[in-house]
C-alpha atoms as a PDB file:
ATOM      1  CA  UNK A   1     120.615 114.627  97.522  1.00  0.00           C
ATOM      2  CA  UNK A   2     122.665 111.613  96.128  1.00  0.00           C
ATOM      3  CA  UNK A   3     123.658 111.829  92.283  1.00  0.00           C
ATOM      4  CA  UNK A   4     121.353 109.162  92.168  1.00  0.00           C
ATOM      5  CA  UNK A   5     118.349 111.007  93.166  1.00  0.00           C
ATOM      6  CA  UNK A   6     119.590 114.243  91.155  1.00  0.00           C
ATOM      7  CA  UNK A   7     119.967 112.692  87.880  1.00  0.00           C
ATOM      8  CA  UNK A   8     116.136 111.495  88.722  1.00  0.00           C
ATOM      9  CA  UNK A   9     114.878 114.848  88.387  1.00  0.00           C
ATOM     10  CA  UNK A  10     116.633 115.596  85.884  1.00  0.00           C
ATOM     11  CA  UNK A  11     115.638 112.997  83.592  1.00  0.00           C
ATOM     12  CA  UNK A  12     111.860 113.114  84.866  1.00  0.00           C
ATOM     13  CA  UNK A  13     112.141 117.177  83.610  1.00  0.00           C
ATOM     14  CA  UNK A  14     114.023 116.384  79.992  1.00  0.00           C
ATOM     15  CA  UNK A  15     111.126 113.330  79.753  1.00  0.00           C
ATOM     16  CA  UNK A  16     108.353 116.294  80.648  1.00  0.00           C
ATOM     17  CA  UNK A  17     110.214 118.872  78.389  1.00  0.00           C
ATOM     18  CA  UNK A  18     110.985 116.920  75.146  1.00  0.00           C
ATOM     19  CA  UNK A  19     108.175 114.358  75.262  1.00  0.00           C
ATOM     20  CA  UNK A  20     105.328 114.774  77.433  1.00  0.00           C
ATOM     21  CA  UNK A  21     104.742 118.399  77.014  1.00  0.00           C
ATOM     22  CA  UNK A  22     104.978 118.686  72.486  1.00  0.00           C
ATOM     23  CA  UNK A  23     102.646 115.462  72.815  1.00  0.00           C
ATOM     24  CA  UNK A  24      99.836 117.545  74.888  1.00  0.00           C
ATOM     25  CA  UNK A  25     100.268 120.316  73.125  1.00  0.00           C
ATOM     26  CA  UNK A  26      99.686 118.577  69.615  1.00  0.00           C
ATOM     27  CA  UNK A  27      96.641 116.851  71.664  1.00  0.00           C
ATOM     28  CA  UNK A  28      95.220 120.563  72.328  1.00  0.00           C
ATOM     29  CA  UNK A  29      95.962 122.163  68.629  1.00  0.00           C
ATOM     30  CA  UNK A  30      94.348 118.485  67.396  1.00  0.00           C
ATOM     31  CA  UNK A  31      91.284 119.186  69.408  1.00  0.00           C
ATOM     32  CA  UNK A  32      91.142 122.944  68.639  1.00  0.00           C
ATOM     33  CA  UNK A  33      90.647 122.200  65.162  1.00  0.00           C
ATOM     34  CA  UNK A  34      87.201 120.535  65.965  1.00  0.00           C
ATOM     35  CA  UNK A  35      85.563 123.682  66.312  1.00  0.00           C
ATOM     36  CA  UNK A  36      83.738 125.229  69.918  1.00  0.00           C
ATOM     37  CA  UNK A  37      86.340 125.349  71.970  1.00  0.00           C
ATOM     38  CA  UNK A  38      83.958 126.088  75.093  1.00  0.00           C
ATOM     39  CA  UNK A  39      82.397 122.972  74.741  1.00  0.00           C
ATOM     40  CA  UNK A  40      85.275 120.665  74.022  1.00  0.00           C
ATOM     41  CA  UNK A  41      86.133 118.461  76.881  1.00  0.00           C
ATOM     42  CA  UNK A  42      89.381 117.021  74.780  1.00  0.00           C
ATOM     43  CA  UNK A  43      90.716 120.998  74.303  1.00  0.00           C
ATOM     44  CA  UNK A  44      89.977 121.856  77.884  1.00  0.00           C
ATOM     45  CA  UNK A  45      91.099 118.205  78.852  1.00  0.00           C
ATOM     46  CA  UNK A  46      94.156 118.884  77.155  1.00  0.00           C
ATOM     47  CA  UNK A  47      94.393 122.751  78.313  1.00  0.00           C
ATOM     48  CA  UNK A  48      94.721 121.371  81.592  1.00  0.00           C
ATOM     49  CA  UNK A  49      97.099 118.945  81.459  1.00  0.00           C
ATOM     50  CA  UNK A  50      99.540 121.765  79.993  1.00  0.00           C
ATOM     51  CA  UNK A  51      99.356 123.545  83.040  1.00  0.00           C
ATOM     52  CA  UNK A  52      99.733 120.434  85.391  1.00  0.00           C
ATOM     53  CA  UNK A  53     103.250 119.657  83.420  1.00  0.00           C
ATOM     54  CA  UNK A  54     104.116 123.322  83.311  1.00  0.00           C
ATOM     55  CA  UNK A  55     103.415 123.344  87.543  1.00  0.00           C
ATOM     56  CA  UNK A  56     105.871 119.995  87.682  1.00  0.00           C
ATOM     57  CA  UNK A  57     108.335 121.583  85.128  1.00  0.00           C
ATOM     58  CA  UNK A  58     108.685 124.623  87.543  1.00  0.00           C
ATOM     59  CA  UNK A  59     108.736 122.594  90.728  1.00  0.00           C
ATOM     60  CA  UNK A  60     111.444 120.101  89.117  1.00  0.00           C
ATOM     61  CA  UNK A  61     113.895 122.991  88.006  1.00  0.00           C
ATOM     62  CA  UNK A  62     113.409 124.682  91.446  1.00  0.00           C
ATOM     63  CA  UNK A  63     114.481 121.255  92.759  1.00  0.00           C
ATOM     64  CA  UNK A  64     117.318 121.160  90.263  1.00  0.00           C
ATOM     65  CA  UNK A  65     118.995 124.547  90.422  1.00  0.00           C
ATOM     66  CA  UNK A  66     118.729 123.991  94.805  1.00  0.00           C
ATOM     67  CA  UNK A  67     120.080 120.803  95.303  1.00  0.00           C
ATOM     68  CA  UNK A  68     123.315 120.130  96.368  1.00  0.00           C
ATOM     69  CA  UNK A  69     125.040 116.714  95.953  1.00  0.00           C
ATOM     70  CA  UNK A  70     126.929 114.910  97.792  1.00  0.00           C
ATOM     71  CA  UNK A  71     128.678 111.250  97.169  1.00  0.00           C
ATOM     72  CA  UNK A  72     127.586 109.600 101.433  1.00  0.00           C
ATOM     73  CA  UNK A  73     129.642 106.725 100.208  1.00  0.00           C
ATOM     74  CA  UNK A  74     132.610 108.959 100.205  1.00  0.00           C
ATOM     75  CA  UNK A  75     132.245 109.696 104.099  1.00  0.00           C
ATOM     76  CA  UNK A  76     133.657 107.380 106.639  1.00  0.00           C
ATOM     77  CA  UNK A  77     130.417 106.944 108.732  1.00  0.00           C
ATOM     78  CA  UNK A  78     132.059 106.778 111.828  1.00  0.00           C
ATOM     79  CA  UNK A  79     129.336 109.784 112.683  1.00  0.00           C
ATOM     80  CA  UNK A  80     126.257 110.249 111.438  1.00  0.00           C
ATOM     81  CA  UNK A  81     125.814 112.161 108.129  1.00  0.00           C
ATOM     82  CA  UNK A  82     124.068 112.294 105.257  1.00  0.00           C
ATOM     83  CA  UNK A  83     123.703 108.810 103.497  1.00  0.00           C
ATOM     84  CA  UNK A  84     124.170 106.859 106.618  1.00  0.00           C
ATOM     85  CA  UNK A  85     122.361 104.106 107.935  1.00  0.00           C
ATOM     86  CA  UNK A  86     122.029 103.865 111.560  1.00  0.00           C
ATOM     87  CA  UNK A  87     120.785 101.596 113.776  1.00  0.00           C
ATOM     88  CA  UNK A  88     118.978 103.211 117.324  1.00  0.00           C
ATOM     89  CA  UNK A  89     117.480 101.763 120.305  1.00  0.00           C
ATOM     90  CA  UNK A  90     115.147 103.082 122.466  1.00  0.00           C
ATOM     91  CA  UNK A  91     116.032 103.038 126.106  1.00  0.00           C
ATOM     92  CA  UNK A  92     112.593 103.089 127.523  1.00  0.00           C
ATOM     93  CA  UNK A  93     111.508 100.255 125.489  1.00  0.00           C
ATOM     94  CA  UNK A  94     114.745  98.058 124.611  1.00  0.00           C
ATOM     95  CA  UNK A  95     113.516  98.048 120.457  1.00  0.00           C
ATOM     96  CA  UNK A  96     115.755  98.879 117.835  1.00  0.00           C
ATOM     97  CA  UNK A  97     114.757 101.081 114.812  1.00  0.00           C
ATOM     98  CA  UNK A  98     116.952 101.277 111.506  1.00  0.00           C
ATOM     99  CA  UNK A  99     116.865 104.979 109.835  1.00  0.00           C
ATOM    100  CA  UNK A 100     118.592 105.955 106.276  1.00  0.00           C
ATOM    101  CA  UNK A 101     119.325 109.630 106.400  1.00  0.00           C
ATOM    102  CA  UNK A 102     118.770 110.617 103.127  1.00  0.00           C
ATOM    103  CA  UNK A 103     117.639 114.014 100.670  1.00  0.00           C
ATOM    104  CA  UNK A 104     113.629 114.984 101.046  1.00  0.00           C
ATOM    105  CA  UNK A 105     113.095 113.876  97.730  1.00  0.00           C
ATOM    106  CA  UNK A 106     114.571 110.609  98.305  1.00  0.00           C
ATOM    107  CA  UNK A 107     112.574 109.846 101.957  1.00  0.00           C
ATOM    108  CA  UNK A 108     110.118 106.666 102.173  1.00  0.00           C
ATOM    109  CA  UNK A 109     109.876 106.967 105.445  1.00  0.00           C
ATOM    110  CA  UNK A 110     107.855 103.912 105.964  1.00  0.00           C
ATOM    111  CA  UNK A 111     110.599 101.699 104.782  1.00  0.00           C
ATOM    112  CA  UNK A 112     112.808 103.907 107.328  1.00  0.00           C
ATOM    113  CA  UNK A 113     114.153 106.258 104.490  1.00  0.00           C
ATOM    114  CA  UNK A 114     113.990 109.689 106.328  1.00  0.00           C
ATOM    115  CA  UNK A 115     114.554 112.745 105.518  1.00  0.00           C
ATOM    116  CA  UNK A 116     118.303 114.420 106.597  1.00  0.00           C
ATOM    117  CA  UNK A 117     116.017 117.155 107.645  1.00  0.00           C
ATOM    118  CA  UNK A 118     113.500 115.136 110.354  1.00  0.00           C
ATOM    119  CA  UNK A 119     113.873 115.744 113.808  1.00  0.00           C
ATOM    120  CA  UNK A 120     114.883 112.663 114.361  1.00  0.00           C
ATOM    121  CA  UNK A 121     117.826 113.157 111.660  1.00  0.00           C
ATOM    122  CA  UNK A 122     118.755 116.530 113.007  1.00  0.00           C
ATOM    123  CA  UNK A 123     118.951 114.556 116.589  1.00  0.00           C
ATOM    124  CA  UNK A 124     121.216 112.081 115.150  1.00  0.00           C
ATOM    125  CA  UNK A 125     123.516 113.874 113.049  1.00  0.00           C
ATOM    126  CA  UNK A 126     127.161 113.792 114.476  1.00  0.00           C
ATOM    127  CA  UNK A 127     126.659 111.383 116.993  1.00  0.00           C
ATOM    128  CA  UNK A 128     128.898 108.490 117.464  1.00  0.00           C
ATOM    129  CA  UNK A 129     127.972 104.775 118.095  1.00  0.00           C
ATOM    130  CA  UNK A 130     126.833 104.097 121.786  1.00  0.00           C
ATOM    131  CA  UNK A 131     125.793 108.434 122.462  1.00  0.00           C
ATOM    132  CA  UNK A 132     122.990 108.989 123.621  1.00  0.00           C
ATOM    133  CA  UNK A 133     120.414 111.524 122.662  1.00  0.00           C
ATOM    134  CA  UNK A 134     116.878 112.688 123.013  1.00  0.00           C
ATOM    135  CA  UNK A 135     114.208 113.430 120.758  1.00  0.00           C
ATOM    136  CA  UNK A 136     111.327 116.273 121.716  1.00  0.00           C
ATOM    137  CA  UNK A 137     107.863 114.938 120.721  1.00  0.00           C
ATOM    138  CA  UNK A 138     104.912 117.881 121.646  1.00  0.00           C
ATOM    139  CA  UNK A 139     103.723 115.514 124.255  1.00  0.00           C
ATOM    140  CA  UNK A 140     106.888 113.411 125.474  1.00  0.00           C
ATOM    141  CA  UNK A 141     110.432 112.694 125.345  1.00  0.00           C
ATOM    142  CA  UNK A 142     112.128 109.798 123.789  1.00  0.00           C
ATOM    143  CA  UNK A 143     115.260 108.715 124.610  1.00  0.00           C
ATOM    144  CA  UNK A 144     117.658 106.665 122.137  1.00  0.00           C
ATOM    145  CA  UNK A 145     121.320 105.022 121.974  1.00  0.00           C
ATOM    146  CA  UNK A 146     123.319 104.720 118.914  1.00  0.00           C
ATOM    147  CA  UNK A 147     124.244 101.154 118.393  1.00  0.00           C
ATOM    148  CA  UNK A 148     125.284 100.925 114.475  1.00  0.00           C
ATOM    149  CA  UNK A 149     126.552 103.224 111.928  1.00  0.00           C
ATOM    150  CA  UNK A 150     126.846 102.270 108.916  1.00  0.00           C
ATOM    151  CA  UNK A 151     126.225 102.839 104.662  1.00  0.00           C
ATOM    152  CA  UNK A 152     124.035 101.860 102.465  1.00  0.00           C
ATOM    153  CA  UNK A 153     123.223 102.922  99.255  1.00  0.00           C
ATOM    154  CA  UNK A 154     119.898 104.621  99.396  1.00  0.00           C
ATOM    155  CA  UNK A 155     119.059 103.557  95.921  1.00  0.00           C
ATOM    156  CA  UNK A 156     119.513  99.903  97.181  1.00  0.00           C
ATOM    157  CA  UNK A 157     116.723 100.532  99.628  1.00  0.00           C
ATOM    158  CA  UNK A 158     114.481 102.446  98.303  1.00  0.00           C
ATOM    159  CA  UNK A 159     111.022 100.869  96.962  1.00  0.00           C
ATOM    160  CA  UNK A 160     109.623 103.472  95.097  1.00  0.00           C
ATOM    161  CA  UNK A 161     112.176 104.612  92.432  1.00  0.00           C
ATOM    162  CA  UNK A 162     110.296 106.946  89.692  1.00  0.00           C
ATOM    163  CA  UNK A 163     110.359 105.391  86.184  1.00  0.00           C
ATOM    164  CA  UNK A 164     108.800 107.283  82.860  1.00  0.00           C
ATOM    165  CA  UNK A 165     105.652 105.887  83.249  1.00  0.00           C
ATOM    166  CA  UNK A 166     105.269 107.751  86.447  1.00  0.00           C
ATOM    167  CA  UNK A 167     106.629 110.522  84.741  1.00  0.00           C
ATOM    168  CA  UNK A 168     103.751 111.672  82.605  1.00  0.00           C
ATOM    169  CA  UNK A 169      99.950 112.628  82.875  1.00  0.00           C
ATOM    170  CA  UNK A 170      97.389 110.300  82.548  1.00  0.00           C
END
């Protein structure tokens, strides 16, 4: 993943950590004191939001202590890698298609941010402008031709970039 995209998850895990988590927990001992616990939807309310952030918390530091980061402006791009952008035509049907190649956390693959780890990325990688290759669908085979290599910043493209607000539980 980009240092972009790493010091994402690291943030969104400090934000759950320091902020997010003490805040739910006062939220539970403040509905505790009420009384019944087995009929207080704000305790159990609460109870449960704990857990969501402690699932996230674990997922995030997973995330954290496996990534591996790597600077894509520092390559040349002169074959595909990680971080570039390439541009691809399809023989059969003469259209062009523009792919990022970019960390699974990172991918919006609508906005042609995909993952370094797609088959269409793993087809790609190393090639050199104007190779060919081939891509193995379960029912056909596409061929495509290299026409443009080139980087972008991912962060530039991307339209969905994580803020605090979409850090927390609602």
């Amino acid at each position: 993943m980009t240092l972009e995209g790493y010091d994402l998850l690291v943030e969104e895990f400090k934000f759950l950590l320091e902020v997010e988590k003490p805040k739910t927990a006062q939220e539970k001992l403040v509905a505790a004191a009420l009384g019944d616990r087995s009929e207080n939807a704000d305790y159990h309310a609460a109870k449960e939001k704990l857990r969501f952030i402690d699932k996230r918390l674990f997922y995030l530091n997973s995330m954290i202590q496996k990534s591996q980061i790597v600077d894509p402006a520092s390559f040349a791009h002169v074959k595909v890698s990680f971080g570039s952008t390439v541009t691809i035509m399809n023989i059969d049907t003469d259209e062009e298609e523009v792919y990022s190649l970019c960390g699974v956390l990172e991918s919006e693959p609508d906005i042609g941010l995909i993952s370094i780890h797609s088959p269409i990325a793993k087809a790609m990688l190393g090639k050199s402008v104007d190779d060919a290759f081939k891509l193995h669908l379960p029912l056909i085979i596409k061929e495509y031709e290299i026409l443009k290599i080139e980087y972008k910043n991912i962060f530039s493209l991307k339209q969905n970039i994580r803020t605090k607000k979409d850090f927390s539980f609602h």
